[in-house]
Protein backbone atom coordinates (compact mmCIF):
# COMPACT_ATOMS: atom_id res chain seq x y z
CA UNK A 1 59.01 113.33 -100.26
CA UNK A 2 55.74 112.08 -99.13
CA UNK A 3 54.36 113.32 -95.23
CA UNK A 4 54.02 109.66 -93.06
CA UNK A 5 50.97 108.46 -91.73
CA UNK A 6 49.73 108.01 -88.05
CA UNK A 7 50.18 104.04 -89.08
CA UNK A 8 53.53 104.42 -90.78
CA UNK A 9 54.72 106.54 -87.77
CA UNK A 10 53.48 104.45 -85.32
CA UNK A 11 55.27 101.50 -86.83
CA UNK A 12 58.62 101.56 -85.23
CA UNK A 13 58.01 103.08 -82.09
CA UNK A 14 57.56 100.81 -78.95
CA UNK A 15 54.23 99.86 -78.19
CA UNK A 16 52.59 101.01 -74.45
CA UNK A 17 53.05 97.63 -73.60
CA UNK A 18 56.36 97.02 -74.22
CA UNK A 19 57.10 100.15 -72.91
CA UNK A 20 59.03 98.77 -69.55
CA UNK A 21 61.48 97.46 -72.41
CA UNK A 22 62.14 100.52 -74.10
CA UNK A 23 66.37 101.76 -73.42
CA UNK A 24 65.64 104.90 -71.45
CA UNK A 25 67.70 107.75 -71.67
CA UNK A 26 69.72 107.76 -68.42
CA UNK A 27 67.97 110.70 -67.09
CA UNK A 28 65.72 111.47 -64.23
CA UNK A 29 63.96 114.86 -64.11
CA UNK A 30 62.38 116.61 -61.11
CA UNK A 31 59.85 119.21 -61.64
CA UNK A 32 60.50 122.12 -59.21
CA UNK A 33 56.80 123.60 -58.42
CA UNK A 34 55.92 124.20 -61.99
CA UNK A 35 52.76 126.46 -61.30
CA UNK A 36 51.14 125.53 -65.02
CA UNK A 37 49.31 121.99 -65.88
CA UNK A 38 49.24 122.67 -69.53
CA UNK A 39 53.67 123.21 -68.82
CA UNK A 40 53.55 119.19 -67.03
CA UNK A 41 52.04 117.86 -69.46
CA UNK A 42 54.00 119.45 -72.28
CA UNK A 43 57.05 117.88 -70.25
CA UNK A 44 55.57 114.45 -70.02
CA UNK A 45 55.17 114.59 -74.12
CA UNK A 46 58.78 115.52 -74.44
CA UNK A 47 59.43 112.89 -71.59
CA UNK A 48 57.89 110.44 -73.87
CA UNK A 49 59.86 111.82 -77.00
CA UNK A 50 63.08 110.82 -75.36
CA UNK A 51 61.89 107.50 -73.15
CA UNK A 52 63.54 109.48 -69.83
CA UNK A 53 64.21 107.38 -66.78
CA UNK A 54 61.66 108.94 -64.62
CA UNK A 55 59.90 112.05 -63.64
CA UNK A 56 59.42 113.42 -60.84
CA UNK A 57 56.86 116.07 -59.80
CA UNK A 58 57.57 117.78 -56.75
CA UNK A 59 55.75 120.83 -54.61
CA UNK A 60 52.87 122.38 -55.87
CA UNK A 61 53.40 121.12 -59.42
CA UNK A 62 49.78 119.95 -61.08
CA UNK A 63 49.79 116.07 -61.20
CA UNK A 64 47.39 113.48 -62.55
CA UNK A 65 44.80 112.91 -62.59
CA UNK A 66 44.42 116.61 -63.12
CA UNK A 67 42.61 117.22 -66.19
CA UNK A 68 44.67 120.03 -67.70
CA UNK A 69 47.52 117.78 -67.24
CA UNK A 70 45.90 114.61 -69.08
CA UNK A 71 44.72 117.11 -71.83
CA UNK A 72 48.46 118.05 -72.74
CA UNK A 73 50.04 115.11 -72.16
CA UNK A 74 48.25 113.09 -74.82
CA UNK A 75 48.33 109.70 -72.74
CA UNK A 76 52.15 110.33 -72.33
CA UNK A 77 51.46 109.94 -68.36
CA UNK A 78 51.23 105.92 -69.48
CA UNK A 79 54.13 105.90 -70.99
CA UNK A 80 56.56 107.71 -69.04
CA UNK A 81 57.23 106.40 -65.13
CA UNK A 82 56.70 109.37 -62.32
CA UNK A 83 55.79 109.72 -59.39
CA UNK A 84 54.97 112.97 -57.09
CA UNK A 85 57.24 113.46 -54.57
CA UNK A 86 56.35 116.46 -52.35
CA UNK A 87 59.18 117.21 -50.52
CA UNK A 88 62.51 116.85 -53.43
CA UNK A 89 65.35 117.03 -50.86
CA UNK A 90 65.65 113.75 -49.69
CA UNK A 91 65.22 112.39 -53.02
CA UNK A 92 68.55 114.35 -54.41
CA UNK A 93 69.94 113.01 -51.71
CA UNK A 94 69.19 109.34 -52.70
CA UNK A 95 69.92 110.02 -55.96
CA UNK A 96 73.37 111.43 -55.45
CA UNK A 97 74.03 108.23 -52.73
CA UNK A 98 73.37 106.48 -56.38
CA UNK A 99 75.95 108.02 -58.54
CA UNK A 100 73.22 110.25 -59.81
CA UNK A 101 74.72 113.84 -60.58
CA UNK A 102 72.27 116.59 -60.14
CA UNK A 103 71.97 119.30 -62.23
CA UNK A 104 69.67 122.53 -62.71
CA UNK A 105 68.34 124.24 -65.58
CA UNK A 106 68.76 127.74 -64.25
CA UNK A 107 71.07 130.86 -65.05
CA UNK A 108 73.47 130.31 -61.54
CA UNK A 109 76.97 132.25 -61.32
CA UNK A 110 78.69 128.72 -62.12
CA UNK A 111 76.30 127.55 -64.76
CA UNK A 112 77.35 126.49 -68.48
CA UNK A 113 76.40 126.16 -71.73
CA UNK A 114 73.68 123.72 -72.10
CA UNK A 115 75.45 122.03 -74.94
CA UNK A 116 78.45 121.69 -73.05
CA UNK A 117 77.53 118.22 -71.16
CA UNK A 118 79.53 115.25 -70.94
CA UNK A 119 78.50 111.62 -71.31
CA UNK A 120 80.41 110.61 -68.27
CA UNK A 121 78.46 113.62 -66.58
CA UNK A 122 75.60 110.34 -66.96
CA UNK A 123 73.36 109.52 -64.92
CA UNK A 124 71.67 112.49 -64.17
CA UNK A 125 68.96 114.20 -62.63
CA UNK A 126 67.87 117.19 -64.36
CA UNK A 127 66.07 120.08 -61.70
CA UNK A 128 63.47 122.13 -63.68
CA UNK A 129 61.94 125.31 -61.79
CA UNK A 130 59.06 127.19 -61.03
CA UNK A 131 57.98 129.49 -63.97
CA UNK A 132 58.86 132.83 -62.16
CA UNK A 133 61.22 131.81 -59.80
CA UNK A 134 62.53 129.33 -61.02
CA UNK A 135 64.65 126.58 -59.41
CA UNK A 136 64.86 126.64 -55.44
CA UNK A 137 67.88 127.80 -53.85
CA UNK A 138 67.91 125.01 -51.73
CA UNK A 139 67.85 122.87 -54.83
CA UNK A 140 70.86 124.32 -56.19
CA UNK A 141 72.37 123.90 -52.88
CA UNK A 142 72.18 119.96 -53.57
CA UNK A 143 73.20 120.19 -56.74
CA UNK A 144 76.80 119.12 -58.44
CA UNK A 145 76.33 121.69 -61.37
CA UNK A 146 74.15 123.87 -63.56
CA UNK A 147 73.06 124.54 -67.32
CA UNK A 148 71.47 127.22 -69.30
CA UNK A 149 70.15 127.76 -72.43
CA UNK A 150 71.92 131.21 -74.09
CA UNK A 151 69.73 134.26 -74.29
CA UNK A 152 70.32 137.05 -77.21
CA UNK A 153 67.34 138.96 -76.85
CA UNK A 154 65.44 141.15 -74.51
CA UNK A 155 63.67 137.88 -72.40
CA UNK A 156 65.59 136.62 -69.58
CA UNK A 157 64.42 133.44 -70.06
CA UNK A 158 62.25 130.72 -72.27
CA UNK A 159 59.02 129.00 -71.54
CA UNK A 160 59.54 126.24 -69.36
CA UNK A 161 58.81 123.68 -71.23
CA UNK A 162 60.22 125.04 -74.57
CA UNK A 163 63.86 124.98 -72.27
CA UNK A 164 63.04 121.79 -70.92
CA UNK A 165 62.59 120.58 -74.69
CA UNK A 166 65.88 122.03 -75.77
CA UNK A 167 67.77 120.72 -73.10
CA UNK A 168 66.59 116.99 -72.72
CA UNK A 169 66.94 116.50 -76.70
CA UNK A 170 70.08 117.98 -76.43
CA UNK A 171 71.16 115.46 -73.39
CA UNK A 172 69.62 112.65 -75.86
CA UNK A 173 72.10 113.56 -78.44
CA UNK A 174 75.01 113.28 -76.14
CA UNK A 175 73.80 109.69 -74.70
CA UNK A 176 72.66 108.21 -77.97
């Protein structure tokens, strides 16, 4: 076993300008007023590490050109398409008029196993929440289901990003 270089690595993935070319993952995830910058750009770099369909930041979450965001994201901002939507609502609704299904990341009464998706459950929107609060009741009013990630210990919940890596990797397997 020998440990790859940057240049061997780099090799067979798609190249920023070929990146329009790339087969995304058919998922769209909306950022529900993550409070964090280093969090967003976390997400874009897992974004990146599964060529999503698009990303949406919505509320108050940090957006480039913020510098804390740029920092974490390791130019991932040019490779994954987003855009910052203030106001999410309409958008679900748009999506859903599409044949998008929307879905949060969030411990609901209805919610299920985060392993437990479908592939005809695709195209899908995936709602990520606010550190604290996390995802808007209105939100989950719009939305057609929910999925969490199991807790056995003490901790309600994971980082935000660390669930949001889980769960998009998990919704890679299921689609690839």
């Amino acid at each position: 076993m020998k440990k790859l270089t940057h240049a061997e690595i780099s090799e067979n993935r798609p190249k920023l300008e070929n990146v329009t070319e790339v087969e995304k993952l058919p998922v769209f995830v909306l950022l529900d007023s993550i409070r964090s910058s280093y969090n967003v750009g976390s997400i874009f770099r897992t974004s990146d590490g599964v060529m999503i369909n698009k990303l949406f930041l919505c509320g108050y979450t940090p957006h480039p050109p913020k510098k804390e965001v740029l920092k974490t994201a390791l130019g991932s901002t040019e490779s994954v398409e987003w855009e910052y939507v203030a106001n999410p609502v309409e958008l679900i609704k748009n999506l859903k008029n599409n044949g998008v299904k929307i879905c949060a990341l969030e411990q609901t009464d209805l919610s299920r196993d985060y392993s437990k998706l479908d592939k005809s459950e695709f195209p899908i929107c995936l709602i990520v929440g606010n550190e604290i609060t996390g995802v808007s009741q209105e939100l989950i009013d719009l939305c057609d289901f929910s999925i969490e990630i199991p807790q056995y210990g003490i901790k309600q919940s994971l980082n935000v990003a660390v669930a949001y890596g889980i769960s998009i990797f998990e919704m890679s397997r299921i689609c690839r």
